[in-house]
C-alpha atoms as a PDB file:
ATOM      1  CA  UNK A   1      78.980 -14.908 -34.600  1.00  0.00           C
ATOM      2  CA  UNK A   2      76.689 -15.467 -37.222  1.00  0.00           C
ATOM      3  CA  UNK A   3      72.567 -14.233 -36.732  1.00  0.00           C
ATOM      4  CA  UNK A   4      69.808 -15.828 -38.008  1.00  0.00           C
ATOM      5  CA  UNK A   5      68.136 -14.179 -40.760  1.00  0.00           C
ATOM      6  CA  UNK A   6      64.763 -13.491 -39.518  1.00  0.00           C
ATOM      7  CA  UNK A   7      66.481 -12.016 -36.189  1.00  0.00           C
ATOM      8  CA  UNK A   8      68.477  -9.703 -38.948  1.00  0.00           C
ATOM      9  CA  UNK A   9      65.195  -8.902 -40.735  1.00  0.00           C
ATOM     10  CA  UNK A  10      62.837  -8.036 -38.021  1.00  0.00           C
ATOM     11  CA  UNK A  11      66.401  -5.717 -36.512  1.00  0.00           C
ATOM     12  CA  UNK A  12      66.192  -4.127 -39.636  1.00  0.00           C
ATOM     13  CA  UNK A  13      62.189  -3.694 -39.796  1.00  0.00           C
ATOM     14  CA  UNK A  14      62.230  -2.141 -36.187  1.00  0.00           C
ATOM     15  CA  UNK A  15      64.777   0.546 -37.773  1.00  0.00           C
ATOM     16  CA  UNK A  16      62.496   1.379 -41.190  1.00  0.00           C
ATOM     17  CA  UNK A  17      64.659  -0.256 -43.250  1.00  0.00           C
ATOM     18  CA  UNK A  18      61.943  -3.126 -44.404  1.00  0.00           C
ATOM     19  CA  UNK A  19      57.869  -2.260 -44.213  1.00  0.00           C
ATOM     20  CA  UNK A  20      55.090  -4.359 -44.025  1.00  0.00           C
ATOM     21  CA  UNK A  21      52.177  -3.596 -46.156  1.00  0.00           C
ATOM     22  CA  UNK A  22      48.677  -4.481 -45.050  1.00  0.00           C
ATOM     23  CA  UNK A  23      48.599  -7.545 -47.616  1.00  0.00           C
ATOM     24  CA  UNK A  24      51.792  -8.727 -45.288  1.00  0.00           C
ATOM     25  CA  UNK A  25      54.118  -8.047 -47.993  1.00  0.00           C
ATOM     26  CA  UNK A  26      57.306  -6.842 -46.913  1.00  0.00           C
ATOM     27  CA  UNK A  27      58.717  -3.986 -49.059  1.00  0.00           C
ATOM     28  CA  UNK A  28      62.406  -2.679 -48.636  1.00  0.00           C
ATOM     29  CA  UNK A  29      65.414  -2.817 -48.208  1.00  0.00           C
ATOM     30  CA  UNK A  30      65.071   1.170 -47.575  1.00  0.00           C
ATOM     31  CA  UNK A  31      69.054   2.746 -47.470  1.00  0.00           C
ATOM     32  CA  UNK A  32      69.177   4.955 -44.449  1.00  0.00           C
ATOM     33  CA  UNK A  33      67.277   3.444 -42.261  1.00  0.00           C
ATOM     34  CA  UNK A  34      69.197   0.083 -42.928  1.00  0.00           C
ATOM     35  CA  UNK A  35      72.603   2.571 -42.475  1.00  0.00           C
ATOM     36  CA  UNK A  36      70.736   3.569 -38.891  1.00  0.00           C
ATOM     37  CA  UNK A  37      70.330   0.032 -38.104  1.00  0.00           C
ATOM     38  CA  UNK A  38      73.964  -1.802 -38.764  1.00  0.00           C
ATOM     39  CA  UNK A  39      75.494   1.374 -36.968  1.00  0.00           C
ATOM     40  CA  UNK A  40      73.390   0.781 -33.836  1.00  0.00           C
ATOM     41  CA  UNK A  41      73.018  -2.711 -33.534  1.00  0.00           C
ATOM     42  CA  UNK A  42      76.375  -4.139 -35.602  1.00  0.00           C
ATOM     43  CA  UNK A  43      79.063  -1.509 -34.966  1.00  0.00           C
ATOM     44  CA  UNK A  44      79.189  -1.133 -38.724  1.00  0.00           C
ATOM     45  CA  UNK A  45      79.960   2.431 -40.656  1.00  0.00           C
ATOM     46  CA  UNK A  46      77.721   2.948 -43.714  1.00  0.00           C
ATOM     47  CA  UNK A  47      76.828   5.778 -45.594  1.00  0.00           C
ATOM     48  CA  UNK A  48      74.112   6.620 -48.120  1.00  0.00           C
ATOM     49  CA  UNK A  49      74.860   8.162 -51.008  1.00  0.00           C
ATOM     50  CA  UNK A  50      71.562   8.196 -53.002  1.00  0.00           C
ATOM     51  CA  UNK A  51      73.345   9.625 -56.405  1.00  0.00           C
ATOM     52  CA  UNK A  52      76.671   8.136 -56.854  1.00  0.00           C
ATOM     53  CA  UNK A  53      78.232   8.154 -59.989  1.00  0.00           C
ATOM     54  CA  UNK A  54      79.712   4.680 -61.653  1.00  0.00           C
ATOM     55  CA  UNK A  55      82.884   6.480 -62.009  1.00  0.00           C
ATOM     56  CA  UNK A  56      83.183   6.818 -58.412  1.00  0.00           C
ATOM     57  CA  UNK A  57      83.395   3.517 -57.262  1.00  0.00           C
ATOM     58  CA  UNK A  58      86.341   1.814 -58.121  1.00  0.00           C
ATOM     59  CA  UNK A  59      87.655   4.633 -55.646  1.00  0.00           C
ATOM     60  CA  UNK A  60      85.261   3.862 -53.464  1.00  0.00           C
ATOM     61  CA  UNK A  61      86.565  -0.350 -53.371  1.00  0.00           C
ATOM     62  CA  UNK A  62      90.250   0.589 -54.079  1.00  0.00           C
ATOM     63  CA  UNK A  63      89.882   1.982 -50.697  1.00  0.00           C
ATOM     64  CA  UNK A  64      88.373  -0.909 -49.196  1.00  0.00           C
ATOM     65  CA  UNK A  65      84.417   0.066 -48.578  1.00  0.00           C
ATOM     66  CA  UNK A  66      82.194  -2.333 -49.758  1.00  0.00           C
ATOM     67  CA  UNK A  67      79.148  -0.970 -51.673  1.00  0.00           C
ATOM     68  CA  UNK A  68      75.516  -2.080 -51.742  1.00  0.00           C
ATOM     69  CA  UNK A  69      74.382  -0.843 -55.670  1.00  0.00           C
ATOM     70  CA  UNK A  70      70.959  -0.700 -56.785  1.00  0.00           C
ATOM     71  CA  UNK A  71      70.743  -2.266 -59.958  1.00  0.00           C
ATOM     72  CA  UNK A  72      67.438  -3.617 -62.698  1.00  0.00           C
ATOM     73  CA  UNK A  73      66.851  -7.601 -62.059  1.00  0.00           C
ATOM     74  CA  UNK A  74      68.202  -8.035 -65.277  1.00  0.00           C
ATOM     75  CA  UNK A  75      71.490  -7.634 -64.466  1.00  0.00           C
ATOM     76  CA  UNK A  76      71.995 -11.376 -63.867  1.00  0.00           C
ATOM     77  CA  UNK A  77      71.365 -11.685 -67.971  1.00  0.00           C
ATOM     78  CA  UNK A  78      74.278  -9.587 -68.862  1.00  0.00           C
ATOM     79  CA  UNK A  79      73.689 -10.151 -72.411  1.00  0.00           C
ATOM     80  CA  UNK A  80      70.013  -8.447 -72.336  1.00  0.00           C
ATOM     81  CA  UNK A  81      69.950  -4.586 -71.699  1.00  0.00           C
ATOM     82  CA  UNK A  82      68.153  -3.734 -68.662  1.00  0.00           C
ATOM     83  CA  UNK A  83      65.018  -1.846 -69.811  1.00  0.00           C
ATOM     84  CA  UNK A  84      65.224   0.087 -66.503  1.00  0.00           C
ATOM     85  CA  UNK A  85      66.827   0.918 -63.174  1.00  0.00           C
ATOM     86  CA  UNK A  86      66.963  -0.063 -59.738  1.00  0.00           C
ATOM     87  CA  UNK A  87      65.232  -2.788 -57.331  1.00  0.00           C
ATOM     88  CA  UNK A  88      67.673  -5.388 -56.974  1.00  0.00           C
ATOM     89  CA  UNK A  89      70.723  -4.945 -54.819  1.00  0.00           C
ATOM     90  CA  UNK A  90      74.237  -6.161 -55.462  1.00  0.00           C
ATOM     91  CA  UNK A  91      77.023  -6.559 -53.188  1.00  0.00           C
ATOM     92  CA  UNK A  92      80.147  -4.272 -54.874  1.00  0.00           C
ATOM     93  CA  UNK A  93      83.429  -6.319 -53.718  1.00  0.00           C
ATOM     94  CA  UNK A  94      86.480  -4.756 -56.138  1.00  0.00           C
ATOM     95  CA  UNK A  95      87.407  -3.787 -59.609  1.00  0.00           C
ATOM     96  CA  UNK A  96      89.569  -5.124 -62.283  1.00  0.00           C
ATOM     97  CA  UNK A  97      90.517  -3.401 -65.347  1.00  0.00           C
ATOM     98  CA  UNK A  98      87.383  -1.178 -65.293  1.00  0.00           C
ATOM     99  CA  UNK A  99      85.087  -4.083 -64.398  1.00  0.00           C
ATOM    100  CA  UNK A 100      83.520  -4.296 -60.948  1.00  0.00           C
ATOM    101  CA  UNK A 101      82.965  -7.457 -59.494  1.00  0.00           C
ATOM    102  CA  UNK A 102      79.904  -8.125 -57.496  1.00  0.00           C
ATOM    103  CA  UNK A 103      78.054 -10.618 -55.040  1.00  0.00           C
ATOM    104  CA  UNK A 104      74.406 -11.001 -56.550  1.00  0.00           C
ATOM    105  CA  UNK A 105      72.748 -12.958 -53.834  1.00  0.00           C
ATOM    106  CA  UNK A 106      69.605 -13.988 -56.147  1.00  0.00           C
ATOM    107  CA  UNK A 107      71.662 -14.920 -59.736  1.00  0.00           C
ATOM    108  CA  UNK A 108      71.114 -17.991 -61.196  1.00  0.00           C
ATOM    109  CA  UNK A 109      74.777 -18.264 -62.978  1.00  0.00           C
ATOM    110  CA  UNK A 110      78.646 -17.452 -61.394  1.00  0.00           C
END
């Protein structure tokens, strides 16, 4: 059965996995602590693996995980080189012919 999302979010914040700053901000998502959380409260197996390697995950999906990547915001203009890494996750879902294909929750174009 489908949660609500603030029931997800303050799950998640009780395990670490999202901080709130004094300004109220909320920072995160942090990896393991998120890992801690779905495996206690979701029956879900997830690892961290803080250094994969791009050539090690269309193993990964061919087997049938699913991979949360951490990717620059500019990945949803594919056409402008992302002047850095990390800060935006991406849902990994399976590969094609050396291209992954992925769920970005926050792009603007299919």
């Amino acid at each position: 059965m489908p949660r609500p999302l603030l029931e997800l979010l303050y799950g998640c914040r009780a395990y670490g996995g999202y901080v709130e700053h004094d300004d109220g901000q909320i920072k995160g998502l942090y990896y393991a602590p998120f890992a801690d959380y779905v495996r206690a409260e979701h029956g879900l197996h997830a690892d961290v693996h803080p250094h994969l390697a791009a050539a090690d995950l269309p193993g990964l999906l061919a087997d049938g995980h699913l991979v949360i990547a951490s990717v620059h915001k500019e990945i949803r203009r594919p056409e402008v080189p992302a002047p850095g890494r990390g800060g935006h996750l991406v849902l990994l879902t399976g590969h094609d012919h050396g291209l992954l294909h992925l769920h970005n929750p926050s792009g603007h174009t299919p």
